[in-house]
PDB file of N, CA and C in Angstrom:
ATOM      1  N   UNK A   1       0.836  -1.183   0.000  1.00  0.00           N
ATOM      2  CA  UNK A   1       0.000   0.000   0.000  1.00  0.00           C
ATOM      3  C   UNK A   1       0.887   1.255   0.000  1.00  0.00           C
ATOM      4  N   UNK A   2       0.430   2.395  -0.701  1.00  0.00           N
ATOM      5  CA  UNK A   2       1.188   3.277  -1.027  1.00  0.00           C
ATOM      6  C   UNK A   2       1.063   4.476   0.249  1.00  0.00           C
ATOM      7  N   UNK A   3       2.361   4.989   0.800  1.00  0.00           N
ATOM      8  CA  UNK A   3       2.077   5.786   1.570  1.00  0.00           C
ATOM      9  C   UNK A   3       2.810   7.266   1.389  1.00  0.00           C
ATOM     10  N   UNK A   4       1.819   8.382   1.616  1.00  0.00           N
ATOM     11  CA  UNK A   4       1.780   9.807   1.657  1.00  0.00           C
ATOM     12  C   UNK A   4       2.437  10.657   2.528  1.00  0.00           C
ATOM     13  N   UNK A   5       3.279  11.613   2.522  1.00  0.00           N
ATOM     14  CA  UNK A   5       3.352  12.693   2.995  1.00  0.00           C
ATOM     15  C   UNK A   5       2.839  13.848   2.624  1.00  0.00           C
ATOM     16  N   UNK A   6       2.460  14.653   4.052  1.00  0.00           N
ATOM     17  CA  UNK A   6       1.778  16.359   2.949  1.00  0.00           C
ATOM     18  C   UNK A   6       2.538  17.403   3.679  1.00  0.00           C
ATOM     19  N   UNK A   7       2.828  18.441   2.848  1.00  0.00           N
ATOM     20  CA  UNK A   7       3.389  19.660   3.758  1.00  0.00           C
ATOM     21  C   UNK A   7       2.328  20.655   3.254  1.00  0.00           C
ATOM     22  N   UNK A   8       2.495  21.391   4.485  1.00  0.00           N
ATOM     23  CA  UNK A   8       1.145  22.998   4.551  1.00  0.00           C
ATOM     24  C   UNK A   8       2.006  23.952   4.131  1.00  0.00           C
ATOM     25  N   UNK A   9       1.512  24.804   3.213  1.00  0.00           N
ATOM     26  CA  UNK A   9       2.167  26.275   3.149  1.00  0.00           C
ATOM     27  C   UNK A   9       1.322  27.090   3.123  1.00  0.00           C
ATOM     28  N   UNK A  10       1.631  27.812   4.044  1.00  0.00           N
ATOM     29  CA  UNK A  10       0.528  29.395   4.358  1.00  0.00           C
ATOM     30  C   UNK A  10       0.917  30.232   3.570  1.00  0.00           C
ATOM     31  N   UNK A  11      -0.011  31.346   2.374  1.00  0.00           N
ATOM     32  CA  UNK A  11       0.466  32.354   1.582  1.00  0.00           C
ATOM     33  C   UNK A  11      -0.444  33.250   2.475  1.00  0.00           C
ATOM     34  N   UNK A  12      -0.135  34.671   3.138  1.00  0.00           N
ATOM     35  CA  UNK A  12      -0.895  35.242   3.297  1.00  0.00           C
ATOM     36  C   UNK A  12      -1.476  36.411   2.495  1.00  0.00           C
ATOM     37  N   UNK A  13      -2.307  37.017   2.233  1.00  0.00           N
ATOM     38  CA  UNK A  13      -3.103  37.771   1.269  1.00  0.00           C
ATOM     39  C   UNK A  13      -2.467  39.087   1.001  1.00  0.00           C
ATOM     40  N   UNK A  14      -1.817  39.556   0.301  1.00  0.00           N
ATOM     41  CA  UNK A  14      -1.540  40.789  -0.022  1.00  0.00           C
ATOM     42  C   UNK A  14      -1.795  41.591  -0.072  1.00  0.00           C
ATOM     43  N   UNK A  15      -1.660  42.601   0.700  1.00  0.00           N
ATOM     44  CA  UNK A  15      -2.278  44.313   0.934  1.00  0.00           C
ATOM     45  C   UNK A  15      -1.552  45.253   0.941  1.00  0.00           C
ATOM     46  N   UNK A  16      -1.759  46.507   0.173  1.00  0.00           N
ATOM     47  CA  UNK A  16      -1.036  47.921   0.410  1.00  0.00           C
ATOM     48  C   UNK A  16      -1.842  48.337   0.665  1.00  0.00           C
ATOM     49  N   UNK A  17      -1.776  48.991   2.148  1.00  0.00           N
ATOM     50  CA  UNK A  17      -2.346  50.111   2.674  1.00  0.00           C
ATOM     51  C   UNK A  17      -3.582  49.127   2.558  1.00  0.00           C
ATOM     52  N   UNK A  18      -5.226  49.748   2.318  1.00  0.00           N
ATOM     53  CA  UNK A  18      -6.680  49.143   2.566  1.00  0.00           C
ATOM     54  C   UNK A  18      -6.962  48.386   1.496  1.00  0.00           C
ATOM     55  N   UNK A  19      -5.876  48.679   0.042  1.00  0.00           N
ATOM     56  CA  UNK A  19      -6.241  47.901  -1.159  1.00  0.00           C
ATOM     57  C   UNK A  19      -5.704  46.193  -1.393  1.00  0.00           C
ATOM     58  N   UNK A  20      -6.769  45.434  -1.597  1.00  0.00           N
ATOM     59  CA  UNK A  20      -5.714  44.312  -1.728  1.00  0.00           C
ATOM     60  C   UNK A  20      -5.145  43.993  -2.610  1.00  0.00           C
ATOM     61  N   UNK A  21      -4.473  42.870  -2.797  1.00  0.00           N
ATOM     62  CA  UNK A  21      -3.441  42.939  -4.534  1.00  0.00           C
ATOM     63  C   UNK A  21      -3.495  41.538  -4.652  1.00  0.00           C
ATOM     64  N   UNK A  22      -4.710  41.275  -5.161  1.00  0.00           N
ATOM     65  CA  UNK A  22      -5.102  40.086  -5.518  1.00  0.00           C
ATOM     66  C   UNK A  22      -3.944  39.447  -6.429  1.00  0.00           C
ATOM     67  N   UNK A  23      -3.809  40.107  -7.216  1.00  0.00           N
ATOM     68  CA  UNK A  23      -2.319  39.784  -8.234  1.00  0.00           C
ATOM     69  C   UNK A  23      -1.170  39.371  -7.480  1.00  0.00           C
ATOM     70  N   UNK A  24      -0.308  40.142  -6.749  1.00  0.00           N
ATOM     71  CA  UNK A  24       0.449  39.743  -5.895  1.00  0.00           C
ATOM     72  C   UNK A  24       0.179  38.609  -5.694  1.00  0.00           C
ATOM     73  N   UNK A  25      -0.988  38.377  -4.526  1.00  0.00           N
ATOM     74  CA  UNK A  25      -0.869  37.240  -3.865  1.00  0.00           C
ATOM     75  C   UNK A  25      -1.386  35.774  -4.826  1.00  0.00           C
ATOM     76  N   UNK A  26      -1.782  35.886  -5.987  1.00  0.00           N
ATOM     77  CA  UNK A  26      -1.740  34.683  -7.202  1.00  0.00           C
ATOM     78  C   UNK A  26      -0.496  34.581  -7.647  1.00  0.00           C
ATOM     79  N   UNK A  27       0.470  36.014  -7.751  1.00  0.00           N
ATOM     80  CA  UNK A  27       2.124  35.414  -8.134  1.00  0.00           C
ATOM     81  C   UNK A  27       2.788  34.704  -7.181  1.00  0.00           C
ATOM     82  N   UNK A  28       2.920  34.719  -5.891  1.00  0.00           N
ATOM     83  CA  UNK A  28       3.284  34.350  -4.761  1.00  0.00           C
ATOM     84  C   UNK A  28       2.411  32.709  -4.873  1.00  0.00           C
ATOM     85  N   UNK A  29       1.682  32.645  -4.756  1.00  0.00           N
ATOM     86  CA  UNK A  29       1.238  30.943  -5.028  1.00  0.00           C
ATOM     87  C   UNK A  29       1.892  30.886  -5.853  1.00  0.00           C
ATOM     88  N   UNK A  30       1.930  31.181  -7.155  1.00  0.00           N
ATOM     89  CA  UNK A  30       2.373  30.183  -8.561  1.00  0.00           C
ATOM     90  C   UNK A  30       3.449  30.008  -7.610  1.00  0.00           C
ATOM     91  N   UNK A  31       4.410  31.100  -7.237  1.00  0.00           N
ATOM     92  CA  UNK A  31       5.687  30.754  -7.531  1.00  0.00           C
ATOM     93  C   UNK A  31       5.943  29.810  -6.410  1.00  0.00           C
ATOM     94  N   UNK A  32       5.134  29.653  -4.915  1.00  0.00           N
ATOM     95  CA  UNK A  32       5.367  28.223  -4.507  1.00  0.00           C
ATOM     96  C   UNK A  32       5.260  27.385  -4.742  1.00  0.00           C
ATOM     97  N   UNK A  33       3.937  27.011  -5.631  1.00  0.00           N
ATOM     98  CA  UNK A  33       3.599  25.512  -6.197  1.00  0.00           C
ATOM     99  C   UNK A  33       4.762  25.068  -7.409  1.00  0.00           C
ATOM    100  N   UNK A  34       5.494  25.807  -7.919  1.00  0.00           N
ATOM    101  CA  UNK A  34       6.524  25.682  -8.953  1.00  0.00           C
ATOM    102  C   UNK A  34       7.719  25.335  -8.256  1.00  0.00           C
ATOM    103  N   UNK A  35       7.746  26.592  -7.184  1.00  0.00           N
ATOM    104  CA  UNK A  35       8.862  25.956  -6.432  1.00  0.00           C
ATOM    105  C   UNK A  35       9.058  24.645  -5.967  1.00  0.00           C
ATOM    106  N   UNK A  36       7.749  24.428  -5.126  1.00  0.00           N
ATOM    107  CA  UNK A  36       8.012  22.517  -4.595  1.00  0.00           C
ATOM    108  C   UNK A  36       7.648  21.931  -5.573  1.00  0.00           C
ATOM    109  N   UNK A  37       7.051  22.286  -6.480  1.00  0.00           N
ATOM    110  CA  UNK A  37       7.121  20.625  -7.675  1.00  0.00           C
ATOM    111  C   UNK A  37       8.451  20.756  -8.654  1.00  0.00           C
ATOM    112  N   UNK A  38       9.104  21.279  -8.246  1.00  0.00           N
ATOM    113  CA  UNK A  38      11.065  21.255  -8.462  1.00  0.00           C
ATOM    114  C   UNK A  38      11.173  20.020  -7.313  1.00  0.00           C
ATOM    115  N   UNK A  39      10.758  20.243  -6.113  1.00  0.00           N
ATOM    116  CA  UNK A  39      11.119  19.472  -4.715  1.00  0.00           C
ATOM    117  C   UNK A  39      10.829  18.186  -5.192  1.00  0.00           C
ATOM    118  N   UNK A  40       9.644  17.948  -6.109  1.00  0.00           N
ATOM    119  CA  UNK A  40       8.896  16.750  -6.047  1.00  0.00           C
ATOM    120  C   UNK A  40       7.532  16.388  -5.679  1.00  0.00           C
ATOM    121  N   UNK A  41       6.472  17.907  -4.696  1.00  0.00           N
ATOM    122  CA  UNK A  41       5.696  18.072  -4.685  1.00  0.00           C
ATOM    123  C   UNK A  41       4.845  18.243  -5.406  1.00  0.00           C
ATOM    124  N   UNK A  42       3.324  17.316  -5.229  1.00  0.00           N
ATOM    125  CA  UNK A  42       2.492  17.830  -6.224  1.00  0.00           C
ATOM    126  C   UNK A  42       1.403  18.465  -5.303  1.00  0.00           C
ATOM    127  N   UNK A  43       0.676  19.595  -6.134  1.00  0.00           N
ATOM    128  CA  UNK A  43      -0.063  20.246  -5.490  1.00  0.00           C
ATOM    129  C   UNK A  43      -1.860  19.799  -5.065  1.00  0.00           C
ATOM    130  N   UNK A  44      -1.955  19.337  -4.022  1.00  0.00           N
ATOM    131  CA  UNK A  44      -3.034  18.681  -3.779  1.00  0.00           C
ATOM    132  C   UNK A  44      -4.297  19.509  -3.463  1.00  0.00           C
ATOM    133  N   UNK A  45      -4.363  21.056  -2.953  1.00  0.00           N
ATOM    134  CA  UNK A  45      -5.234  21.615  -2.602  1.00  0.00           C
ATOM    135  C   UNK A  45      -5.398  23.163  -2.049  1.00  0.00           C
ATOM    136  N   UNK A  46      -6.176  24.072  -2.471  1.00  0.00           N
ATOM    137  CA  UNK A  46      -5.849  25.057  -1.845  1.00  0.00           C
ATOM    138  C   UNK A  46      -6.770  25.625  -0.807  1.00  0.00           C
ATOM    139  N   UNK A  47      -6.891  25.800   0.171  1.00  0.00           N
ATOM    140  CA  UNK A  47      -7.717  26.123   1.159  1.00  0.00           C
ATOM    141  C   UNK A  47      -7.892  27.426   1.782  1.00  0.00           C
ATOM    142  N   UNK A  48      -8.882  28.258   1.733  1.00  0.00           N
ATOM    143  CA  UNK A  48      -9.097  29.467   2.601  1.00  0.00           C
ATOM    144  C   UNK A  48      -9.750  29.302   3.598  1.00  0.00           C
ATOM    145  N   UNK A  49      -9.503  29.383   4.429  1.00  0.00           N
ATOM    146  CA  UNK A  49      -9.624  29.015   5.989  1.00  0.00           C
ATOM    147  C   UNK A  49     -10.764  29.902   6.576  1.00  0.00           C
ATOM    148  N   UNK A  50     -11.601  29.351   7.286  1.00  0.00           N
ATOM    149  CA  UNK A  50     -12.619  30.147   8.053  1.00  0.00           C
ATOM    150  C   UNK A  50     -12.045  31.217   8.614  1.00  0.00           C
ATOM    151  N   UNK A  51     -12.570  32.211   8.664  1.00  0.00           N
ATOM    152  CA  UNK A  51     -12.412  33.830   9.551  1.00  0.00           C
ATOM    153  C   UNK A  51     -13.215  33.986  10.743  1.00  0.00           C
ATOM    154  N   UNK A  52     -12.345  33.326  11.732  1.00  0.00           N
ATOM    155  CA  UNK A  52     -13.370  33.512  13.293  1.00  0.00           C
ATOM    156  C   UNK A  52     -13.776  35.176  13.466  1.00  0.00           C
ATOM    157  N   UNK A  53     -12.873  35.981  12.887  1.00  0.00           N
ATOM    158  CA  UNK A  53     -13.345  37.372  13.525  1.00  0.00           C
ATOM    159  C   UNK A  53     -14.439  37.983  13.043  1.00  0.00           C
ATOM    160  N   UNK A  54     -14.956  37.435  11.695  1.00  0.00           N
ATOM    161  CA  UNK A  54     -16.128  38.206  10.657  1.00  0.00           C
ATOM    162  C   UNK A  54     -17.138  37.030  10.764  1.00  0.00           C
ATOM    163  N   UNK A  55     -16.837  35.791  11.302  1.00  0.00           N
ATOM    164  CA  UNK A  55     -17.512  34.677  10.584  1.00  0.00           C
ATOM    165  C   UNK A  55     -18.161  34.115   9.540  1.00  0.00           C
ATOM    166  N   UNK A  56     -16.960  34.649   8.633  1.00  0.00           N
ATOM    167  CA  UNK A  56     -17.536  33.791   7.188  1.00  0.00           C
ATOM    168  C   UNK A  56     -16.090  33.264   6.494  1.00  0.00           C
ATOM    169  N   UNK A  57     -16.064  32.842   5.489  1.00  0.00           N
ATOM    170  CA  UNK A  57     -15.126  32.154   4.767  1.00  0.00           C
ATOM    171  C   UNK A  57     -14.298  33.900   4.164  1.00  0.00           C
ATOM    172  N   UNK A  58     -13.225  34.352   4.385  1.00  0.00           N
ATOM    173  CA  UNK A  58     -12.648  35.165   3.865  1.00  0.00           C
ATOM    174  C   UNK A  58     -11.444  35.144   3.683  1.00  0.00           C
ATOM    175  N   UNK A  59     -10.760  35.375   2.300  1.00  0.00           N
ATOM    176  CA  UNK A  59      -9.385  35.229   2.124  1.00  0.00           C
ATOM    177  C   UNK A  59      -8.789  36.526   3.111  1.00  0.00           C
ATOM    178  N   UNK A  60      -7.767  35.696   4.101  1.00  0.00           N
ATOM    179  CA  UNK A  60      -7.004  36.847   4.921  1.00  0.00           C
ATOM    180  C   UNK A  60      -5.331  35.920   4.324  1.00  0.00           C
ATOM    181  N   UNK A  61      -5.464  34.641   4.448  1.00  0.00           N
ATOM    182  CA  UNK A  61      -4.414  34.252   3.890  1.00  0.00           C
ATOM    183  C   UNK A  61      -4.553  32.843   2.991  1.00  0.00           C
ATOM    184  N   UNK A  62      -4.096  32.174   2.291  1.00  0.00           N
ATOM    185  CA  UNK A  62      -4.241  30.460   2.049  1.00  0.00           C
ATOM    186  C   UNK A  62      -3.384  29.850   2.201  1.00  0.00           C
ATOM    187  N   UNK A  63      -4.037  28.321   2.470  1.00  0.00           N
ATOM    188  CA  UNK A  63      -3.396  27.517   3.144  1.00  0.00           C
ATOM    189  C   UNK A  63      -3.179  26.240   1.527  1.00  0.00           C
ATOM    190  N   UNK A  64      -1.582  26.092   0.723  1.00  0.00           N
ATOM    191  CA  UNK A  64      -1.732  25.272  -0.188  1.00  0.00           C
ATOM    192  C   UNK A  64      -1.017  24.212   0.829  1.00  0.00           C
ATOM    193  N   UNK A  65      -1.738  23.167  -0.027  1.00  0.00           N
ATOM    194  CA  UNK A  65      -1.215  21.487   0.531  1.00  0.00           C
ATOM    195  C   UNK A  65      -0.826  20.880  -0.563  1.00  0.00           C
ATOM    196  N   UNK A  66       0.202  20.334   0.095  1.00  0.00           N
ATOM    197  CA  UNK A  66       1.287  19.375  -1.145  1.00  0.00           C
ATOM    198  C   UNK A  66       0.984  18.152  -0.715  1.00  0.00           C
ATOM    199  N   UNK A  67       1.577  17.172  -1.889  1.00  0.00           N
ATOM    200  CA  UNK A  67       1.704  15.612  -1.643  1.00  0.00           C
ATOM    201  C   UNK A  67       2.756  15.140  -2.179  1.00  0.00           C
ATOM    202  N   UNK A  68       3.200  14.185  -1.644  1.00  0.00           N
ATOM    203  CA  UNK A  68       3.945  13.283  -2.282  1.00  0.00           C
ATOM    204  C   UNK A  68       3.728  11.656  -1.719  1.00  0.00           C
ATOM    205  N   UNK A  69       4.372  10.828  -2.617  1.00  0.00           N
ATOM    206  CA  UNK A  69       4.369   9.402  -2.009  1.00  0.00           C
ATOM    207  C   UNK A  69       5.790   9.691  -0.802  1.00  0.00           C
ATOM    208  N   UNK A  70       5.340   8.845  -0.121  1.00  0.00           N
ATOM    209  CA  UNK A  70       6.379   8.670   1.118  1.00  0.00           C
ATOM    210  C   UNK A  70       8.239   8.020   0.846  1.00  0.00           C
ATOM    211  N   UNK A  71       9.318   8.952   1.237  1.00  0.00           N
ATOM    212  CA  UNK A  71      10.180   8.591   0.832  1.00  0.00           C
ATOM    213  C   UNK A  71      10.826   7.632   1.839  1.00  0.00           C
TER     214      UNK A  71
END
């Protein structure tokens, strides 16, 4: 049976000043998910995490998850 490792990487959301920079923070992913699938990572998922302070689903940062088979 085949076994998995995953690593978490937190990108947090990009802001100047009150504006956000949605752009920024999509270059900043690419360039991690490129980075670890150099490592050997493949990219399994991207997650925006609940916002306890507003209570709703809001990008403040994301959470990508990698995989690989187990070395």
């Amino acid at each position: 049976m085949k076994k998995y490792e995953y690593k978490f990487v937190e990108i947090p959301k990009k802001e100047n000043g009150r504006k956000t920079r949605a752009g920024d923070t999509f270059e900043e992913c690419k360039e991690v998910i490129l980075m670890e699938a150099e490592k050997g990572w493949r990219l399994k998922q991207i997650v925006i995490p609940f916002n306890e302070k507003t209570g709703i689903y809001a990008a403040i940062n994301y959470q990508v998850i990698f995989e690989r088979e187990a070395q």
